[in-house]
Protein backbone atom coordinates (compact mmCIF):
# COMPACT_ATOMS: atom_id res chain seq x y z
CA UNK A 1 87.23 80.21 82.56
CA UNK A 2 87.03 84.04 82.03
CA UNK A 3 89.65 86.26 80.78
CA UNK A 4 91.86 88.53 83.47
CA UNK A 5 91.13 91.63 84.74
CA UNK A 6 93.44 94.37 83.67
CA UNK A 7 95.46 94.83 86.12
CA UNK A 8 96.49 99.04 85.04
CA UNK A 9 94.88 100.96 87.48
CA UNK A 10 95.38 104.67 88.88
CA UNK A 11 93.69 106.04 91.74
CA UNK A 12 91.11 109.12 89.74
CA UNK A 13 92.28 112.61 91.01
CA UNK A 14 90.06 113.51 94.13
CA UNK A 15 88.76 109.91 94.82
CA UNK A 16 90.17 110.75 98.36
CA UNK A 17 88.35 114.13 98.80
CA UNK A 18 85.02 113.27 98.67
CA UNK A 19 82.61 110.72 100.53
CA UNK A 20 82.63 108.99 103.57
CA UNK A 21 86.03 107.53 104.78
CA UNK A 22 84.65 103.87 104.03
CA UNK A 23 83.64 105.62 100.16
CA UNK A 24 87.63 107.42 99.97
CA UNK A 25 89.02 103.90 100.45
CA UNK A 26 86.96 101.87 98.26
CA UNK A 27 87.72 105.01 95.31
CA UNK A 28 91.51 104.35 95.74
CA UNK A 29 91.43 100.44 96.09
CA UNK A 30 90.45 100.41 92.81
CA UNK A 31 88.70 97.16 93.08
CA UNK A 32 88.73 94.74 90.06
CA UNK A 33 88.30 91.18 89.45
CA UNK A 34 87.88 87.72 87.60
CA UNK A 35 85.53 85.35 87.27
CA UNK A 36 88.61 82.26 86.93
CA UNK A 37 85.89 78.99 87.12
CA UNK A 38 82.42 77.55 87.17
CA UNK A 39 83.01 73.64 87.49
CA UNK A 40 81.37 70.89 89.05
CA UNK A 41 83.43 68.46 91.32
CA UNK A 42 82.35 64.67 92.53
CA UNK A 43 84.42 63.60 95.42
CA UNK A 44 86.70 62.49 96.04
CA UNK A 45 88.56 65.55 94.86
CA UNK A 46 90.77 68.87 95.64
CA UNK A 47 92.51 71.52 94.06
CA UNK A 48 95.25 74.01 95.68
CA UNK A 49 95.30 77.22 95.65
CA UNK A 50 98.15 79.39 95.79
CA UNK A 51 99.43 82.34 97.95
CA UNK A 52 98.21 86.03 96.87
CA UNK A 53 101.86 86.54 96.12
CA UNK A 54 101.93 83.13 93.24
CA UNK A 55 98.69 84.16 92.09
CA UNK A 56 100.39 87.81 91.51
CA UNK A 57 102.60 85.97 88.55
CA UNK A 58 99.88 83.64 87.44
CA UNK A 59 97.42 86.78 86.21
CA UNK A 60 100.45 88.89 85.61
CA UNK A 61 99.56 91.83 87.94
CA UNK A 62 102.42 93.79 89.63
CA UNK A 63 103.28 93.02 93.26
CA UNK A 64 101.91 96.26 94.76
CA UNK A 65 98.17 94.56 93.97
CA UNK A 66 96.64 92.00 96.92
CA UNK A 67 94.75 88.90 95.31
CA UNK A 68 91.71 87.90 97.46
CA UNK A 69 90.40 84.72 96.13
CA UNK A 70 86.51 83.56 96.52
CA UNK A 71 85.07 80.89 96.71
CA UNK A 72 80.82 80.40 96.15
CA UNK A 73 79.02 76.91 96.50
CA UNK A 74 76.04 76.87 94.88
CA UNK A 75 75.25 72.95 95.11
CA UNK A 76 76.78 70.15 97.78
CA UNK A 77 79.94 71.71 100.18
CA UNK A 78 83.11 71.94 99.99
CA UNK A 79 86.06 72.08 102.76
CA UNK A 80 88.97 74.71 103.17
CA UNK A 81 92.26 73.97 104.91
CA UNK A 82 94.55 77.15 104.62
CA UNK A 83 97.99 76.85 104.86
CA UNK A 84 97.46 78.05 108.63
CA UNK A 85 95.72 75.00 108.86
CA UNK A 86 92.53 76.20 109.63
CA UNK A 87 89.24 74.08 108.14
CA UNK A 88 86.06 76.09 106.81
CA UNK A 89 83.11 74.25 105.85
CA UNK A 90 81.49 75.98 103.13
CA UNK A 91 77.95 74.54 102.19
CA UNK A 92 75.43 75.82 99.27
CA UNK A 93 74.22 78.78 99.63
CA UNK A 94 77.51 80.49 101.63
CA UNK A 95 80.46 82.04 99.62
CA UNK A 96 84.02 82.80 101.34
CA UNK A 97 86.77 85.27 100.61
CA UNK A 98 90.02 85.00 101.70
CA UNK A 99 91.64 88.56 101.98
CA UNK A 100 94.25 87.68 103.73
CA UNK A 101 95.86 86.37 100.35
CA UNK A 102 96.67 82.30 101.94
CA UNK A 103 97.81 79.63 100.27
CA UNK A 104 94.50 76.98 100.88
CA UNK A 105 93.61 73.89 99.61
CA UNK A 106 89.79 73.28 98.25
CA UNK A 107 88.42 69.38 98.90
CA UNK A 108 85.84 67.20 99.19
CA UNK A 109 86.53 63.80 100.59
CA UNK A 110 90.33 62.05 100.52
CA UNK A 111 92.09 62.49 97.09
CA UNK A 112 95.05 61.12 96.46
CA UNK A 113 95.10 63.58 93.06
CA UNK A 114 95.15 67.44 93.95
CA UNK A 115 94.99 69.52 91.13
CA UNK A 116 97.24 72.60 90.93
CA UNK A 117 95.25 75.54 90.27
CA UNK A 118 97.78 77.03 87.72
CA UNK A 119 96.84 73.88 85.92
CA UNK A 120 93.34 74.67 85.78
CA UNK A 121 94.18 78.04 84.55
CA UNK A 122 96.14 76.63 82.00
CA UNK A 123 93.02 74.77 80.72
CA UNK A 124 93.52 71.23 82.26
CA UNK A 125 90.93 69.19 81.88
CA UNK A 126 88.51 68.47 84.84
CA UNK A 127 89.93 65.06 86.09
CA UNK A 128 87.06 65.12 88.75
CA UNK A 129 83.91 66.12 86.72
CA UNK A 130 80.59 64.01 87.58
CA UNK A 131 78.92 62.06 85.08
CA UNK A 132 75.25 61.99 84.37
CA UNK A 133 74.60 59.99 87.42
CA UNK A 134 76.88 61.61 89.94
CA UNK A 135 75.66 65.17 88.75
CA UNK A 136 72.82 65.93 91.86
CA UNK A 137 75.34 64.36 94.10
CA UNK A 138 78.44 66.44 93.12
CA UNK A 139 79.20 70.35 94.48
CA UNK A 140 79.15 73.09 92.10
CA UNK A 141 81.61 75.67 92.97
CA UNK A 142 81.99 79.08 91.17
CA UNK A 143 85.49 80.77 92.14
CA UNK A 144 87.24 84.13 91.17
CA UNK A 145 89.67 86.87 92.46
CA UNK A 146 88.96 90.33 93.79
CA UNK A 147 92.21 92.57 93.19
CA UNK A 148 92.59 94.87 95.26
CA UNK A 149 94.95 98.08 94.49
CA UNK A 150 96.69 100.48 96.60
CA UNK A 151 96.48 98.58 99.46
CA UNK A 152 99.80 99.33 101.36
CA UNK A 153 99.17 101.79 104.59
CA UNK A 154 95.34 101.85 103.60
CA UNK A 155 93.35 100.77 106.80
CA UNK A 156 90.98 98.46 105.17
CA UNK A 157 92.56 95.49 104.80
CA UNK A 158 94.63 95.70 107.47
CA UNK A 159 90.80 95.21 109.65
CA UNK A 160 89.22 92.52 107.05
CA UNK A 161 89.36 89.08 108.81
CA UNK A 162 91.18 86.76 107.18
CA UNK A 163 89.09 85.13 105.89
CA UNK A 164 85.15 86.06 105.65
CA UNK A 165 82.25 83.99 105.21
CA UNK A 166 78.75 84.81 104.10
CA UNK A 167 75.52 82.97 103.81
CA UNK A 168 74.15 84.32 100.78
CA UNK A 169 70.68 82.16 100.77
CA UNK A 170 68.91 83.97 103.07
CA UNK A 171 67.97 87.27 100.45
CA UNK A 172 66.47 88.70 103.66
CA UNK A 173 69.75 89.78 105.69
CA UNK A 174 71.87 90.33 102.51
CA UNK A 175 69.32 90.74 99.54
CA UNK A 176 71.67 93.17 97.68
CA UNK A 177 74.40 90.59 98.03
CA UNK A 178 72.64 87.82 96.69
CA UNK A 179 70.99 89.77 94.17
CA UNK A 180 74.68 90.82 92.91
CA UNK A 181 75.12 87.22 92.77
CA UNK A 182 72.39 86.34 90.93
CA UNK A 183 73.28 89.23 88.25
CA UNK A 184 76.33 88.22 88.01
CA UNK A 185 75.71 84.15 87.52
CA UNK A 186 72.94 85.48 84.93
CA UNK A 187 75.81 87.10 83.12
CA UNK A 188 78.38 84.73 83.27
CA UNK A 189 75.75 82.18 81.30
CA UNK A 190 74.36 84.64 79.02
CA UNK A 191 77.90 84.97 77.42
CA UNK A 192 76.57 88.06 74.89
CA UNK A 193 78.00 90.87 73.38
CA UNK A 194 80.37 93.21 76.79
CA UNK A 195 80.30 90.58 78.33
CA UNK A 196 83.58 90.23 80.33
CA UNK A 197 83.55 94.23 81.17
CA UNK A 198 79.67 93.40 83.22
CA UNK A 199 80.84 90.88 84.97
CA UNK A 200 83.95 92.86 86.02
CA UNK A 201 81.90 95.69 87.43
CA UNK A 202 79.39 93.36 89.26
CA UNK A 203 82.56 91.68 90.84
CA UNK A 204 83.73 94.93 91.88
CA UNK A 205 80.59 95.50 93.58
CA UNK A 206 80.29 92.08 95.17
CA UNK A 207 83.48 92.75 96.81
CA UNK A 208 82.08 96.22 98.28
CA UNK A 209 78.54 94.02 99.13
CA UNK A 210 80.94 91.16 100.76
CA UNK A 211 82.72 94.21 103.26
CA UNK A 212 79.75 96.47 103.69
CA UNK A 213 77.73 92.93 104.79
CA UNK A 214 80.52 92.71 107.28
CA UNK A 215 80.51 96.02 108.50
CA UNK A 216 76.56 95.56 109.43
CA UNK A 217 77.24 92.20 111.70
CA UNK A 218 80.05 93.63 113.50
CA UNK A 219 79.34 93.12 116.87
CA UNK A 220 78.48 96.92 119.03
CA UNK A 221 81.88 96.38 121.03
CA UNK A 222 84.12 95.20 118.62
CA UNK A 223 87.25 96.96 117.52
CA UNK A 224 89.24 97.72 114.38
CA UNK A 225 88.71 100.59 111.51
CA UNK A 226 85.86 99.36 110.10
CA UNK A 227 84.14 99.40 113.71
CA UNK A 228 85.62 103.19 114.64
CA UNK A 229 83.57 104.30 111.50
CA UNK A 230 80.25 103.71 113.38
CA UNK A 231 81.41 105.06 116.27
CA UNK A 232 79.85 108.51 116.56
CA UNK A 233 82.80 110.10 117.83
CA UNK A 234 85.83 108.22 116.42
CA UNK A 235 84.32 108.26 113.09
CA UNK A 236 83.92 111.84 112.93
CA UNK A 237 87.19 111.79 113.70
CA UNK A 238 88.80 109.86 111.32
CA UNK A 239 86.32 111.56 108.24
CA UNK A 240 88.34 114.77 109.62
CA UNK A 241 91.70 113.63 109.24
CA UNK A 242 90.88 112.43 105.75
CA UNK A 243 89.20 115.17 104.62
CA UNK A 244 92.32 117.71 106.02
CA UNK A 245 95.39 115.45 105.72
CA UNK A 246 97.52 118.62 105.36
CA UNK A 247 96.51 120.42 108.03
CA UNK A 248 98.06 120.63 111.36
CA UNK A 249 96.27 118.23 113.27
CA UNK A 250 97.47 117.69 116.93
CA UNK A 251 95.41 115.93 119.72
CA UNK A 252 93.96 119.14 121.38
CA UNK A 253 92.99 120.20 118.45
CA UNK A 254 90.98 116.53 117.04
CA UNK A 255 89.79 116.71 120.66
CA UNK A 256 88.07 120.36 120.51
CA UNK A 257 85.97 119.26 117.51
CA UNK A 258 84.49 116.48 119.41
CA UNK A 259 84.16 118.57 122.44
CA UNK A 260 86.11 115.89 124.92
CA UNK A 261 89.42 116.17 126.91
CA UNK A 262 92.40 115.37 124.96
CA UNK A 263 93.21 112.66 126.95
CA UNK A 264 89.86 111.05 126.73
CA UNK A 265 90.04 111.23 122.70
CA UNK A 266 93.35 109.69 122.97
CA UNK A 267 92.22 106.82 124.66
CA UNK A 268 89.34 105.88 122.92
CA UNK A 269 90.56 106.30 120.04
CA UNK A 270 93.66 104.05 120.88
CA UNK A 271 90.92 101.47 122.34
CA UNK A 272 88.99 101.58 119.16
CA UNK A 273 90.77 101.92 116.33
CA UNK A 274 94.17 100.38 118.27
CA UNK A 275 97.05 103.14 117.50
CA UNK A 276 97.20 106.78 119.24
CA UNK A 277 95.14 109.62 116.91
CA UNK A 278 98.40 111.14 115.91
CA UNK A 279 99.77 107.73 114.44
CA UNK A 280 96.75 107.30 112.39
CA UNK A 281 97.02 111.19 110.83
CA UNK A 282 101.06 110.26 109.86
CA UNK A 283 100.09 107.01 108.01
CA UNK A 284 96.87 108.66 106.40
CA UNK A 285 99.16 111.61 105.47
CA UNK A 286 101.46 109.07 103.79
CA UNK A 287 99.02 106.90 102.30
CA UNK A 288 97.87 110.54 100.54
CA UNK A 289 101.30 111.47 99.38
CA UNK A 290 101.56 107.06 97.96
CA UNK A 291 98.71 107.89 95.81
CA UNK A 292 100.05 111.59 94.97
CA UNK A 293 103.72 110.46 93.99
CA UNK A 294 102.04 107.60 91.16
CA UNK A 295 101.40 110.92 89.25
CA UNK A 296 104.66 111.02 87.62
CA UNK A 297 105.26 114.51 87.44
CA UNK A 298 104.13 116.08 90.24
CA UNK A 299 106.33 118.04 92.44
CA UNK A 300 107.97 116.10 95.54
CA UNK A 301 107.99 119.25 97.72
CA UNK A 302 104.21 120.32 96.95
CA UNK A 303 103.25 116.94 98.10
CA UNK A 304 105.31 117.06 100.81
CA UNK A 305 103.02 120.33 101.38
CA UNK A 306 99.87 119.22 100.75
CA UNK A 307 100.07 116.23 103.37
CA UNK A 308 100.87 118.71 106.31
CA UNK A 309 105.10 119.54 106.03
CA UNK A 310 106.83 122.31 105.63
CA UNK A 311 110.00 120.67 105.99
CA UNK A 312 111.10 118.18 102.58
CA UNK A 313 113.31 116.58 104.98
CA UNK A 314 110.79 116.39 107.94
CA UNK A 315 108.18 114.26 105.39
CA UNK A 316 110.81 112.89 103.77
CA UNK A 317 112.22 111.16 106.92
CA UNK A 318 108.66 109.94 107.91
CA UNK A 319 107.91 109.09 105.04
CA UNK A 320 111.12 106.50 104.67
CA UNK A 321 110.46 105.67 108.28
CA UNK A 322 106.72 104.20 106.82
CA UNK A 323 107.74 102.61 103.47
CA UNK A 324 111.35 101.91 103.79
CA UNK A 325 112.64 104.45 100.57
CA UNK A 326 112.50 107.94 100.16
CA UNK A 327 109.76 109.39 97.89
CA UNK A 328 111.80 109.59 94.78
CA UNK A 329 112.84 106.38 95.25
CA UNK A 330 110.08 104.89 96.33
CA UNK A 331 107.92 106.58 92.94
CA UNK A 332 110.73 105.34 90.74
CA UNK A 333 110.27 101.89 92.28
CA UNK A 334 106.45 102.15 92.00
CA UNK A 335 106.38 103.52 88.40
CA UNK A 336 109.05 100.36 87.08
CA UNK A 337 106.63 98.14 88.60
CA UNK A 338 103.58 99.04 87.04
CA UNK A 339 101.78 96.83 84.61
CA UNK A 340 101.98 98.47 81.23
């Protein structure tokens, strides 16, 4: 079992003015993780995992932060049954990540016995380990977290499936994902000096790997945010909007850049990306003014100002009509729930 991540993070000041939109995103996700088991099962067995929420307590993180749980087989297979009760087969050589933060349940075979994960964290002993003559028979599994920050209004995972599964055997369509993999198993049995802070950064880029592998076998028609950002219009598009949150954006004027009809934007945009242009630039614009309002001192009207309103009531009503409080009180709520 490895230690937790720390779970403090801060978006860095101007991770959302530079780079691609996909490259703004990632910055102010602030993706971390753990490495929480490498174990060896013989069936019959299971173990349940909990909801992202649970597992929130568990690695005492602070609510605002989304647990996505992996799961890698590197020998035998192993079956999932969420608590939607969908089945994945996962077989060596394929990895899964649930974003979507469900409850699931992790078996081989019928077992009367299923081990509680917060057991396992706890250091319970492995009820189902193989002897020496059950070993090349039994599935070893190597599971973790990915935690995933500033995630409410960002786009991203709002698009992830819920869950995602890779085949990570074939090095030839996904070699840097496997070779993050293979870095990162290296590391984990090497156990030398910086240890735990290696294996955090390669998790944080085997999350990245595990999305961008995604983005490259989306289908050419499909839809979603992830797909508008190879779309040569409606990406260009969106990298305007986050590039200028504050400035006064309207249809006609998105529309002129691209050189197409307002009304033709609209609608594929809408068919793409599945809410009107102008709904996208409010949440965007709010999503900016999240990230400026965790910097405790900075002025409520300037932000107000720098996300496109001239009006502290105007952004103040939009902004309750996105997150439910005003911005003091939503900052006040955001700064007593940070992990200190």
């Amino acid at each position: 079992m490895m230690p937790k991540a720390d779970a403090n993070f801060s978006v860095p000041i101007g991770s959302l003015d530079c780079g691609d939109p996909l490259s703004q995103i990632l910055n102010s996700i602030g993706i971390s993780g753990s490495l929480l088991l490498k174990e060896e099962y013989c069936s019959p067995w299971a173990v349940a995992i909990p909801h992202s929420r649970q597992l929130n307590t568990l690695l005492n993180t602070t609510s605002y932060i989304h647990v996505a749980t992996f799961h890698l087989v590197e020998r035998g297979q192993i079956y999932i049954k969420l608590d939607n009760d969908d089945v994945l087969l996962i077989q060596a050589g394929e990895m899964v990540v649930c974003f979507s933060g469900q409850g699931h349940t992790l078996y081989q075979g019928t077992s009367r016995t299923v081990i509680p994960f917060p057991d396992i964290l706890a250091g319970q002993e492995n009820i189902f380990k193989p002897d020496e003559t059950k070993q090349q028979e039994s599935t070893s599994l190597v599971c973790g977290v990915f935690l995933m920050h500033n995630t409410l209004l960002n786009p991203l995972l709002a698009t992830l499936p819920q869950t995602l599964k890779l085949s990570i055997s074939n090095a030839d369509d996904f070699s840097r994902l496997s070779g993050v993999i293979k870095l990162l198993l290296q590391e984990f049995n090497y156990q030398s000096v910086g240890n735990s802070y290696i294996i955090e950064r390669y998790l944080e880029i085997l999350c990245v790997e595990t999305i961008r592998a995604h983005v490259d076998s989306l289908p050419e028609q499909a839809t979603g945010w992830l797909s508008a950002l190879k779309d040569p219009v409606i990406g260009h598009i969106i990298e305007l909007i986050h590039a200028k949150p504050g400035h006064p954006w309207t249809v006609k004027k998105l529309a002129s850049e691209v050189a197409m009809s307002p009304s033709r934007l609209a609608a594929r945009f809408v068919a793409i990306v599945g809410e009107s242009p102008m709904a996208y630039v409010t949440k965007w614009r709010m999503f900016v003014a999240c990230q400026q309002l965790k910097i405790k001192h900075k002025n409520i009207a300037q932000i107000a100002n720098n996300v496109g309103y001239e009006s502290l009531a105007s952004f103040s009503r939009a902004f309750k009509r996105h997150l439910g409080l005003s911005p003091a009180a939503w900052r006040l709520s955001h700064l007593n729930n940070q992990v200190t």
